[in-house]
N, C-alpha and C. Protein backbone atom coordinates (compact mmCIF):
# COMPACT_ATOMS: atom_id res chain seq x y z
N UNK A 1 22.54 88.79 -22.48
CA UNK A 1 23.13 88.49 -23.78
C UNK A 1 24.62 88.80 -23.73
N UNK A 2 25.24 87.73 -24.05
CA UNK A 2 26.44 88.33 -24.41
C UNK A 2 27.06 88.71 -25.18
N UNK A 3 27.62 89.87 -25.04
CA UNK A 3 28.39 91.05 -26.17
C UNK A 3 29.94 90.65 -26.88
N UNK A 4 30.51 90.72 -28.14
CA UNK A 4 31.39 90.40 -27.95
C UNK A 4 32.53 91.63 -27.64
N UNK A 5 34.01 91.53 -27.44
CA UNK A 5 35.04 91.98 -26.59
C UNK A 5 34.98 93.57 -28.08
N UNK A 6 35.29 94.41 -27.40
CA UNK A 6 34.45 96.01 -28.02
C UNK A 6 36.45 95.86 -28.97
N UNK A 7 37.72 95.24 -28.38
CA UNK A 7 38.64 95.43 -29.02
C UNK A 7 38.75 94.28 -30.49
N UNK A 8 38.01 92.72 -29.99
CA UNK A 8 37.79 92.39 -30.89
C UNK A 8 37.14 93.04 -32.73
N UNK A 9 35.85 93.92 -32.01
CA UNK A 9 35.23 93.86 -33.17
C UNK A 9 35.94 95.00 -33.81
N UNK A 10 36.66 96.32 -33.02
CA UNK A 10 37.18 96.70 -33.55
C UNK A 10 38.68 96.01 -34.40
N UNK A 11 39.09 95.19 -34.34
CA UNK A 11 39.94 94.67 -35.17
C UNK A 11 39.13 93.79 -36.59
N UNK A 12 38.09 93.45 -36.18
CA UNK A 12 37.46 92.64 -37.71
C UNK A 12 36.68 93.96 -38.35
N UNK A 13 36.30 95.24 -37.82
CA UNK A 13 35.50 96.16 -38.46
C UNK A 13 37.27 96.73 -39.27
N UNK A 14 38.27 96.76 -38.91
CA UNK A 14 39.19 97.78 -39.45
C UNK A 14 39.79 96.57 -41.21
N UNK A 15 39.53 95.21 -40.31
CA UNK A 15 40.09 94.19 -40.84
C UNK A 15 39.29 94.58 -43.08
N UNK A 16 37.53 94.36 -42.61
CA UNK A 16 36.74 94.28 -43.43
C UNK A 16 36.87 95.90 -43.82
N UNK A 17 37.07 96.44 -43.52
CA UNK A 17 37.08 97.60 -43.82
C UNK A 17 38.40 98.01 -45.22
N UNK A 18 39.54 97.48 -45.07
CA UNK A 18 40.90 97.64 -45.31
C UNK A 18 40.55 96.77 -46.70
N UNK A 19 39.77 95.62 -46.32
CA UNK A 19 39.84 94.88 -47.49
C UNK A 19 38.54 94.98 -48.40
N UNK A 20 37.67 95.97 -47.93
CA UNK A 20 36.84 96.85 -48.55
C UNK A 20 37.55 97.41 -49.46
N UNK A 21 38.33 98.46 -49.19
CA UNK A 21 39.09 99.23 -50.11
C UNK A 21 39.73 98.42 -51.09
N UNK A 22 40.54 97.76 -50.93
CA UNK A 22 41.87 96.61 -51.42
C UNK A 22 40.50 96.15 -52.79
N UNK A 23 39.29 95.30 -52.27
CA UNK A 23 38.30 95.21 -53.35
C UNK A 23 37.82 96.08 -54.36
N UNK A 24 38.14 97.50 -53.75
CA UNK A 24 37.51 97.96 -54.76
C UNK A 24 37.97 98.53 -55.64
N UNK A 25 38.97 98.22 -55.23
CA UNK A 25 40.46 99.06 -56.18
C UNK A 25 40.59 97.50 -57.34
N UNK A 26 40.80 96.84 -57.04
CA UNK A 26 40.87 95.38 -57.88
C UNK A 26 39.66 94.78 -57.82
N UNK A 27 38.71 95.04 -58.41
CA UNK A 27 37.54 93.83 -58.27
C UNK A 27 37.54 92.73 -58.93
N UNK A 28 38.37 92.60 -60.04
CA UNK A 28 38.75 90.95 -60.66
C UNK A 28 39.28 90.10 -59.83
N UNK A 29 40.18 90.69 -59.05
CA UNK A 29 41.06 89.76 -58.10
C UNK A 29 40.15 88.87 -57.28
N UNK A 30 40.31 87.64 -57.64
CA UNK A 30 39.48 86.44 -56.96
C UNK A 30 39.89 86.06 -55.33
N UNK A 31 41.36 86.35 -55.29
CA UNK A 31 41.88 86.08 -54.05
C UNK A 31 41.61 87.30 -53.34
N UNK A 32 41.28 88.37 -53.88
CA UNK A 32 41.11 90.11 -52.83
C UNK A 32 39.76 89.69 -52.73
N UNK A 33 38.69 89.64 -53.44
CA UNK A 33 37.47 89.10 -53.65
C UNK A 33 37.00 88.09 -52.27
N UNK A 34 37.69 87.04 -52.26
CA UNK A 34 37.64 86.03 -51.48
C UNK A 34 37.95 86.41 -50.07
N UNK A 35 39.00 87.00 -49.80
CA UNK A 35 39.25 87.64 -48.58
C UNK A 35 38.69 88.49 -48.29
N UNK A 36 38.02 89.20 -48.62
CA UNK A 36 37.03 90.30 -48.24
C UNK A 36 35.94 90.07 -47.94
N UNK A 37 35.51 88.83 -48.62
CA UNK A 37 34.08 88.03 -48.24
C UNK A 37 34.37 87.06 -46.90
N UNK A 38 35.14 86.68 -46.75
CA UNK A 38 35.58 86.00 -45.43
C UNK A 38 35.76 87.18 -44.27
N UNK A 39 36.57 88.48 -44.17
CA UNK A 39 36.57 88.99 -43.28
C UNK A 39 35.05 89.57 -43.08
N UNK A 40 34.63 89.68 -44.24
CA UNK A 40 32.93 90.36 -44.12
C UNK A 40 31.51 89.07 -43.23
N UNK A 41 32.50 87.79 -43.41
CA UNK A 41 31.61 86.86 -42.56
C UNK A 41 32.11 86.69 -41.55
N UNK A 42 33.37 87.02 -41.19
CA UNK A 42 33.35 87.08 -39.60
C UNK A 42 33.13 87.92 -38.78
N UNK A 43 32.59 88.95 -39.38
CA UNK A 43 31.94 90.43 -38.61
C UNK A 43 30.46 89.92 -38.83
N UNK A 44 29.89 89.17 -39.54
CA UNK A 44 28.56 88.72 -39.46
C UNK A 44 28.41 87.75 -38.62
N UNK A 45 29.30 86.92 -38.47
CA UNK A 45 29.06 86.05 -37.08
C UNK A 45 29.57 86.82 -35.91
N UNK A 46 30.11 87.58 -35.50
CA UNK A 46 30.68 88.53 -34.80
C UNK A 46 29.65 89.18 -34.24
N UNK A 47 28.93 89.98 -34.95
CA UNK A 47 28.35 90.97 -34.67
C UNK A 47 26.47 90.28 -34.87
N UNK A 48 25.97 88.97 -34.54
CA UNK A 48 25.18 88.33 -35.19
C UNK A 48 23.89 89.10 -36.61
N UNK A 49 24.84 89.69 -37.35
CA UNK A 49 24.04 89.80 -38.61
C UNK A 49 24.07 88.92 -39.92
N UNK A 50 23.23 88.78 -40.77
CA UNK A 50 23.37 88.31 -42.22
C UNK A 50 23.83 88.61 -43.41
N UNK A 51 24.09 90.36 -43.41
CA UNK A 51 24.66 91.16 -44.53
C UNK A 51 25.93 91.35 -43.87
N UNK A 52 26.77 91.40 -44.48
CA UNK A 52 28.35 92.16 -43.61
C UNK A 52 28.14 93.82 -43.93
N UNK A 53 27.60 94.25 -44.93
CA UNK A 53 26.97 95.88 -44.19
C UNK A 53 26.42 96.16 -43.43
N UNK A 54 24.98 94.99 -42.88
CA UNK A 54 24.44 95.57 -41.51
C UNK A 54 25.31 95.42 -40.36
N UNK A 55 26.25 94.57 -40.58
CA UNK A 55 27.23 93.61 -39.69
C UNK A 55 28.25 95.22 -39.01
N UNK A 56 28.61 95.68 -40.18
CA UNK A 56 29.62 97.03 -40.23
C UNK A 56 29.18 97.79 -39.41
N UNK A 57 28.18 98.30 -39.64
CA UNK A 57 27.34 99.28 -39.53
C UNK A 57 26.65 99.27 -37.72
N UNK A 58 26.22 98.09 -37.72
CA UNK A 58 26.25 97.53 -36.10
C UNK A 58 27.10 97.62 -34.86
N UNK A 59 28.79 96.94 -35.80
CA UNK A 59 29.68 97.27 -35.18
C UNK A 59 30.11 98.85 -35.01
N UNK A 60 30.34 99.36 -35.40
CA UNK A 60 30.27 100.61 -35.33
C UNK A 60 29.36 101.46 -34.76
N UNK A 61 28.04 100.96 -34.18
CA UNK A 61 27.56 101.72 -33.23
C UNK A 61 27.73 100.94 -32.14
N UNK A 62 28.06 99.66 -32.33
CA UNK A 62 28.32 99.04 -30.88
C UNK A 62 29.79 99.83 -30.34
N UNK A 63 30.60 100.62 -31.15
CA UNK A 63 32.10 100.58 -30.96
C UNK A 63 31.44 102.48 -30.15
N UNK A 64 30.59 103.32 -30.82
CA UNK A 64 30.41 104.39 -30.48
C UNK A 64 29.50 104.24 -29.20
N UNK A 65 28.81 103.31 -28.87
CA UNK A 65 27.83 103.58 -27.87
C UNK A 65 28.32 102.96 -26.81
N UNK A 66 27.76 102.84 -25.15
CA UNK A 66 28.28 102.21 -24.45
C UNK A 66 29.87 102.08 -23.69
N UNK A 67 30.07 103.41 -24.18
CA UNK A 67 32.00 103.53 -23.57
C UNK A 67 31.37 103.55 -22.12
N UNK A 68 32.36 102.44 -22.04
CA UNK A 68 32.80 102.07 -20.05
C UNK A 68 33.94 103.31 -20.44
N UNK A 69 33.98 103.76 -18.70
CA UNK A 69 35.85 104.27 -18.30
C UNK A 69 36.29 103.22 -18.34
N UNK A 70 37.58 103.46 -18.26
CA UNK A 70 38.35 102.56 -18.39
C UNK A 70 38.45 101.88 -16.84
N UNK A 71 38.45 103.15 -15.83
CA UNK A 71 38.57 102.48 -14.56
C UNK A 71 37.92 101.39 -14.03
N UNK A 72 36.28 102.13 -14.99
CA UNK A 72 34.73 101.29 -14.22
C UNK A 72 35.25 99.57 -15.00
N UNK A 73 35.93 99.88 -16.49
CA UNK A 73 35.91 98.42 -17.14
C UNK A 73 37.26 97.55 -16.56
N UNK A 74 38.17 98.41 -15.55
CA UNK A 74 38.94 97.59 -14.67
C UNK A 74 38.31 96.87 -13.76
N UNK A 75 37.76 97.79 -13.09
CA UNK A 75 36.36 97.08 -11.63
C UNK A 75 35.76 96.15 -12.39
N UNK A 76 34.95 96.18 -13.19
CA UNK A 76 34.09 94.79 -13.65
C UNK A 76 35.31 93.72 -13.89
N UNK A 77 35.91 94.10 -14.69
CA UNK A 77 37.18 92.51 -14.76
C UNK A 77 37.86 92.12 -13.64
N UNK A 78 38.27 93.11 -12.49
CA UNK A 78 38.68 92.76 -11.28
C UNK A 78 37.40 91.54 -10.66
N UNK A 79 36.17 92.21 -10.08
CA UNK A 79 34.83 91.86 -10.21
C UNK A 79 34.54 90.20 -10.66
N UNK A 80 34.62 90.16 -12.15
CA UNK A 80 34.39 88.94 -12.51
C UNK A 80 35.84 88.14 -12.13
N UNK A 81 36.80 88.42 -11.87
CA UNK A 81 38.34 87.14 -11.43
C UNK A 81 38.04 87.09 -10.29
N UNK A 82 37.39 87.54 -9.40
CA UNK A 82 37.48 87.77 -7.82
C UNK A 82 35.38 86.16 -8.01
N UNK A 83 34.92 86.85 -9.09
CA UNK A 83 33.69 85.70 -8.62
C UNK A 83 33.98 84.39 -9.13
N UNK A 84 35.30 84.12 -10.14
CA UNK A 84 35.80 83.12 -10.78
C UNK A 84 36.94 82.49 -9.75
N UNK A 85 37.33 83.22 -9.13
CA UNK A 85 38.28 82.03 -7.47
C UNK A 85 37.23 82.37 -6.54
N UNK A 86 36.40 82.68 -6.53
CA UNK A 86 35.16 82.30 -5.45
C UNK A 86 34.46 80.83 -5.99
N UNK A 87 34.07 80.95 -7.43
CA UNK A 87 33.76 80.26 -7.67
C UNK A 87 34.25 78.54 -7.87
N UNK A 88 35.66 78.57 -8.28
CA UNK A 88 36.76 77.86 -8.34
C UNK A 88 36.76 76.82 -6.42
N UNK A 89 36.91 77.90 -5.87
CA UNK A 89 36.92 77.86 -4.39
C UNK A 89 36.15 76.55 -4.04
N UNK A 90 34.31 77.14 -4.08
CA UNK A 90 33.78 76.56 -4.15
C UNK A 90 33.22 75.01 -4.17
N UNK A 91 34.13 74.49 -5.91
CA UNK A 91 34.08 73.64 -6.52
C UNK A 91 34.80 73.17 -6.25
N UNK A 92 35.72 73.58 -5.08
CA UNK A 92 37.02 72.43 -4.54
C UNK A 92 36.72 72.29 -3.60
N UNK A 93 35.86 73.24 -2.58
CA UNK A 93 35.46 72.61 -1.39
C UNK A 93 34.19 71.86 -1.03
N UNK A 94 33.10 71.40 -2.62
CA UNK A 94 32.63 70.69 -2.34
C UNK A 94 32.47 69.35 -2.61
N UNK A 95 32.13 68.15 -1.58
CA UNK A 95 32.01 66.52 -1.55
C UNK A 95 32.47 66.31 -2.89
N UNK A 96 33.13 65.08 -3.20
CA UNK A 96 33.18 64.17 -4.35
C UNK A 96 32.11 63.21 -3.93
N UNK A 97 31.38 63.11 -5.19
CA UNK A 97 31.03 61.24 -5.30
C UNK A 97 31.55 60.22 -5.06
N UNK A 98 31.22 59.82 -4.43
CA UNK A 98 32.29 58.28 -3.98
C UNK A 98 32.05 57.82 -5.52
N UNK A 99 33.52 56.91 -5.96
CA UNK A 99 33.69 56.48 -7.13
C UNK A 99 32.46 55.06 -7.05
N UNK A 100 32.40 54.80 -8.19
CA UNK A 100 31.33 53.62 -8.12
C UNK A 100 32.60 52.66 -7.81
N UNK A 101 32.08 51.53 -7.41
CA UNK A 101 32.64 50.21 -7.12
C UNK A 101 32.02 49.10 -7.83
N UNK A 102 32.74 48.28 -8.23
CA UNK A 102 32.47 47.21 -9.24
C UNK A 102 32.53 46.12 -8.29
N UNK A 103 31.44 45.30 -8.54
CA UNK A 103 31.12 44.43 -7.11
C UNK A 103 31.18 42.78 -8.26
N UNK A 104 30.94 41.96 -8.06
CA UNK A 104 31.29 40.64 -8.14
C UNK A 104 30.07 39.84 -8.16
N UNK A 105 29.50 39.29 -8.91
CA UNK A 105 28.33 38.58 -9.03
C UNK A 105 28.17 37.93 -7.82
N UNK A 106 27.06 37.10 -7.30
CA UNK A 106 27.49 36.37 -6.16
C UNK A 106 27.86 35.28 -6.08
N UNK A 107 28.49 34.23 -5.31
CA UNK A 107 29.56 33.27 -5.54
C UNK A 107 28.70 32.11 -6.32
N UNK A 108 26.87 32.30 -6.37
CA UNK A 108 26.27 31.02 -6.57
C UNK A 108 26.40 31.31 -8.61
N UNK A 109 26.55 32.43 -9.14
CA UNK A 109 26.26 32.92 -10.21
C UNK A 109 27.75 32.96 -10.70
N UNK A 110 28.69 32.69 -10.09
CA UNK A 110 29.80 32.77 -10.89
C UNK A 110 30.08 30.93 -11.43
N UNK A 111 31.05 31.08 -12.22
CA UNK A 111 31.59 30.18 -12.64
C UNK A 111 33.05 30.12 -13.24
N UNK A 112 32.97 28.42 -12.74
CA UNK A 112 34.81 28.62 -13.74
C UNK A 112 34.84 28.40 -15.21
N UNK A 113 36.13 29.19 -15.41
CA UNK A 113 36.18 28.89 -16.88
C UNK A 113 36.45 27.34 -17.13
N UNK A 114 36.64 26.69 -16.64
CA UNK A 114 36.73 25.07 -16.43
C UNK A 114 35.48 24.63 -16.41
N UNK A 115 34.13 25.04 -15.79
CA UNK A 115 32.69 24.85 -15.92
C UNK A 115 31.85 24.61 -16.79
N UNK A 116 32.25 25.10 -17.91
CA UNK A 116 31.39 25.33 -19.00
C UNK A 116 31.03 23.65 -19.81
């Protein structure tokens, strides 16, 4: 499964968070209102939940659990660029398809435009 980037979600958890507050200080405000419900759905697609509280709440143990070092999360990104020009590599050193060729009816099946 893939996870999303641990700096991402911390920027949409601080994002929804900020405009948590901002809401609740003004709750008439249609435009604070509105923006708060938008940053609260992109931590729900983010984080794949349906509430933007479970969404929060998710992120935030995804943000506490699972600390890479920093070194070990250099090695894996070194790791994956090193299997991405292997891979690259690869895909250049193998065969092309010969292009199709467009061939010509045979001479008994053609006709001139003068024929008709």
């Amino acid at each position: 499964m893939l996870l999303p980037a641990k700096a991402e979600v911390a920027r949409q958890l601080r994002r929804y968070r900020a405009w948590e507050r901002v809401m609740l200080a003004a709750p008439n405000d249609r435009t604070v209102r509105t923006t708060f419900e938008d940053s609260g759905y992109t931590l729900c697609v983010l984080m794949g939940k349906r509430c933007a509280r479970e969404a929060a709440d998710a992120a935030e143990r995804y943000l506490r659990t699972n600390q890479v070092a920093p070194v070990q999360e250099q090695n894996q990104v070194t790791c994956l660029q090193e299997q991405q020009v292997t891979c690259l590599q690869e895909q250049n050193e193998r065969p092309r398809p010969a292009t199709a060729v467009r061939r010509r009816p045979p001479a008994a099946e053609r006709r001139s435009p003068a024929g008709r």
